[in-house]
N, C-alpha and C. Protein backbone atom coordinates (compact mmCIF):
# COMPACT_ATOMS: atom_id res chain seq x y z
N UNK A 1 72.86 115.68 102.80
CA UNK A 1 74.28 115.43 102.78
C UNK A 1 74.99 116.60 103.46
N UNK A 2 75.63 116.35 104.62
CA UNK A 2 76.61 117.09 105.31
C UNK A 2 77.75 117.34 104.80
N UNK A 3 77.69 118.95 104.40
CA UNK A 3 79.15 119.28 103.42
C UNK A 3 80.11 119.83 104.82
N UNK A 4 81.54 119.13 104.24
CA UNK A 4 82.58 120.10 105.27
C UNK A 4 83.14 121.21 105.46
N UNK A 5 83.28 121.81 106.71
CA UNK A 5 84.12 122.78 106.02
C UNK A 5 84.70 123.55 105.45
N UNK A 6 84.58 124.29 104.40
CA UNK A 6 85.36 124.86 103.73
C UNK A 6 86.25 126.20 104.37
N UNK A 7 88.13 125.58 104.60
CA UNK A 7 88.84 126.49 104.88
C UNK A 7 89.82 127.61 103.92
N UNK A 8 89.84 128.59 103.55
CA UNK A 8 90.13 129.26 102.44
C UNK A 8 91.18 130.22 103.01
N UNK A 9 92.11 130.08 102.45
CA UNK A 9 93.63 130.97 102.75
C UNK A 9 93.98 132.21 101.82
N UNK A 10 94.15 133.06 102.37
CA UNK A 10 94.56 134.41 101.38
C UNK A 10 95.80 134.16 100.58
N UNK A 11 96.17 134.62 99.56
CA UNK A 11 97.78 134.80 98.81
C UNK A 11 98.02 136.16 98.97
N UNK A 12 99.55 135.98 99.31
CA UNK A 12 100.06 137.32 99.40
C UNK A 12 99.79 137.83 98.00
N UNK A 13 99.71 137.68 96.54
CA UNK A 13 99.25 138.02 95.55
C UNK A 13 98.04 138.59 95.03
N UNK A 14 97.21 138.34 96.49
CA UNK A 14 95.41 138.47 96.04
C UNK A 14 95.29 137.08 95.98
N UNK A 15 93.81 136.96 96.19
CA UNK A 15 93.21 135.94 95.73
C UNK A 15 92.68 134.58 96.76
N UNK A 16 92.03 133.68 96.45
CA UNK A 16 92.12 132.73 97.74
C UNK A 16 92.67 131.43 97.20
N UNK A 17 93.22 130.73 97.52
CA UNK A 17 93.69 129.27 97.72
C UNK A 17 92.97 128.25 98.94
N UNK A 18 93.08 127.19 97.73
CA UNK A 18 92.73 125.90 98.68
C UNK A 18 93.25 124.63 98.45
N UNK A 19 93.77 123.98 99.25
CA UNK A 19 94.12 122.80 98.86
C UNK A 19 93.84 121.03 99.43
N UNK A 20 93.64 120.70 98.37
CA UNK A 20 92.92 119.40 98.59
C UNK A 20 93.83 118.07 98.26
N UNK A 21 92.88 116.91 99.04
CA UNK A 21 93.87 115.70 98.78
C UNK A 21 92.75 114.84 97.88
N UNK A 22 94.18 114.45 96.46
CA UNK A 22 93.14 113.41 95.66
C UNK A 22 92.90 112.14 96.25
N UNK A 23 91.89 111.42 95.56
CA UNK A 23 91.72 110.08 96.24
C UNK A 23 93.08 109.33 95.78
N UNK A 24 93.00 107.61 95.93
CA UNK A 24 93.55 106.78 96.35
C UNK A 24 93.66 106.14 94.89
N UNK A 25 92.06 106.20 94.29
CA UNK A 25 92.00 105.73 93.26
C UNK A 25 91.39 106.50 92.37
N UNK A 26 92.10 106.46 91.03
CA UNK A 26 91.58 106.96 89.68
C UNK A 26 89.88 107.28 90.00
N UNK A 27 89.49 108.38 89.62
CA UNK A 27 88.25 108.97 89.97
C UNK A 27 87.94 110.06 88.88
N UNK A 28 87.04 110.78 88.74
CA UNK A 28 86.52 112.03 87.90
C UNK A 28 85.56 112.43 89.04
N UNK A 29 85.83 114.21 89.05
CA UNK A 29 85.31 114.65 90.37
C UNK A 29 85.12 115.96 89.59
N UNK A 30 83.91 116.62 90.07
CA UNK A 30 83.79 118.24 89.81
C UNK A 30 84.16 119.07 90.96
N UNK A 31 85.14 120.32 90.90
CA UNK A 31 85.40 121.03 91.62
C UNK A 31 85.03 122.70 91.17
N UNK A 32 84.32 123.21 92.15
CA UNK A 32 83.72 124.24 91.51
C UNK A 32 83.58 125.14 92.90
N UNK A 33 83.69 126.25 92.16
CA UNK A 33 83.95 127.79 93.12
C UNK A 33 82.86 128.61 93.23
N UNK A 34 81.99 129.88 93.79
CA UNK A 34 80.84 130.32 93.42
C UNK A 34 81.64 131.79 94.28
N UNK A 35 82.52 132.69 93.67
CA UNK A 35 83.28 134.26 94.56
C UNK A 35 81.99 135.35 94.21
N UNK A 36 81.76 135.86 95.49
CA UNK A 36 80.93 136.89 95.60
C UNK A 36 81.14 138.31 95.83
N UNK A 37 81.32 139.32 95.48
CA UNK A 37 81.65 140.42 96.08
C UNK A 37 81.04 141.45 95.43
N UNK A 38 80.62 142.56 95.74
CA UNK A 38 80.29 143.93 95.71
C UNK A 38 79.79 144.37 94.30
N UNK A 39 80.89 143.92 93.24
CA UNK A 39 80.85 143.99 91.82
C UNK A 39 80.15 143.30 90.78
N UNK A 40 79.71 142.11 91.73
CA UNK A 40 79.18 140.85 90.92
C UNK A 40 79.67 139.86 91.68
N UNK A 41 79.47 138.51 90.73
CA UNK A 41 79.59 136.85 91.07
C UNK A 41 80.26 136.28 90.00
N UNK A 42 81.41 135.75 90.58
CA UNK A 42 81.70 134.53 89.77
C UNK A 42 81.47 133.25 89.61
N UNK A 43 81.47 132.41 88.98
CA UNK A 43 81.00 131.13 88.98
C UNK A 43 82.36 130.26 88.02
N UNK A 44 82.49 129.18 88.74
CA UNK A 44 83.55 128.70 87.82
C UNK A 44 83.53 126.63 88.65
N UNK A 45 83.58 125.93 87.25
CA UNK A 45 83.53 124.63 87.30
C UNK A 45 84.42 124.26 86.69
N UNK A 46 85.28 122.99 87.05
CA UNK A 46 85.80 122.27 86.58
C UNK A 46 86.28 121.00 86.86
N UNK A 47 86.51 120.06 85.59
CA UNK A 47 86.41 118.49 86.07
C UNK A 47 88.27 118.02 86.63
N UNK A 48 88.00 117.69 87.53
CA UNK A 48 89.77 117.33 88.30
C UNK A 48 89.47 115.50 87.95
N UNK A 49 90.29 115.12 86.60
CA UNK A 49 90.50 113.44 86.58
C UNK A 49 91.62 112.81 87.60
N UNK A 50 91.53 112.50 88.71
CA UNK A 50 92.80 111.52 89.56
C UNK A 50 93.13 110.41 88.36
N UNK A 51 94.48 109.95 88.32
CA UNK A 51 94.81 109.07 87.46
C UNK A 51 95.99 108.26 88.13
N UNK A 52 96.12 107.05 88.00
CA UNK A 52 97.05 106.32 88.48
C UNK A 52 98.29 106.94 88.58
N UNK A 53 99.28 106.73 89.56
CA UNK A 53 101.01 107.59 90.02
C UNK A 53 101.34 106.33 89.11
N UNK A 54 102.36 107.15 87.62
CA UNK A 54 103.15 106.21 87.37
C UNK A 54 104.87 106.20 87.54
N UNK A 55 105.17 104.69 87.94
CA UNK A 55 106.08 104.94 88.16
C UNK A 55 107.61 105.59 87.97
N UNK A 56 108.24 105.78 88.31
CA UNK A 56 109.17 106.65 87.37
C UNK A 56 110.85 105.61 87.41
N UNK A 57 111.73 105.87 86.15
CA UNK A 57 112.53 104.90 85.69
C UNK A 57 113.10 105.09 86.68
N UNK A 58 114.25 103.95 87.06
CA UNK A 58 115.07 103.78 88.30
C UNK A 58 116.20 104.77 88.55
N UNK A 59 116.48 105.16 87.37
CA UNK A 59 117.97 106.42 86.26
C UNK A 59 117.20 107.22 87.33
N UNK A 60 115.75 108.09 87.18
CA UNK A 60 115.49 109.22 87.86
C UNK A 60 115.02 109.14 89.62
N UNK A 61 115.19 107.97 90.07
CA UNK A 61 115.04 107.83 91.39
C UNK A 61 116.38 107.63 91.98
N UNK A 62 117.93 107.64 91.30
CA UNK A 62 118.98 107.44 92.13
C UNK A 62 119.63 108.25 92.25
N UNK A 63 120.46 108.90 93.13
CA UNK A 63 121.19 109.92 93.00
C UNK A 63 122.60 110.16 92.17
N UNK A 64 122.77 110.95 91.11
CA UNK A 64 124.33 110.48 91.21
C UNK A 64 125.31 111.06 91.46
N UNK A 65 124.85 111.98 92.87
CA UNK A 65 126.34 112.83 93.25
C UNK A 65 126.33 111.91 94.60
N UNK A 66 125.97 110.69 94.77
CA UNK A 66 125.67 110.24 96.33
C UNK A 66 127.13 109.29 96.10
N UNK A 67 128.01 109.10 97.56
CA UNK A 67 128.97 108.55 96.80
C UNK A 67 129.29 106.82 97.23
């Protein structure tokens, strides 16, 4: 299996960021990190559930300063 990619961005805070797109449909996916450096290794897993977009009441989709 051909893995992609992986592009990793610095934070002005330290640290690295990445960001990903969920699927389409409700899914359970493991996302997991393996940081290496000088001091040791980290290792870190965790489960990301996608869950259906629900919709939101009509009150919070209208504007009411629009005239």
């Amino acid at each position: 299996m051909k893995q992609p990619p992986l592009k990793l961005e610095l934070l002005p805070a330290g640290g690295l960021f990445k960001v990903g797109t969920a699927a389409d449909k409700p899914t359970s996916e493991w996302i997991s990190a393996i940081l290496v450096q000088d001091g040791g290794m980290t290792i870190i897993s965790h489960r990301l559930n996608v869950v259906p977009k629900k919709a939101q009441p009509s009150s919070l989709n209208s504007n009411p300063y629009k005239d």
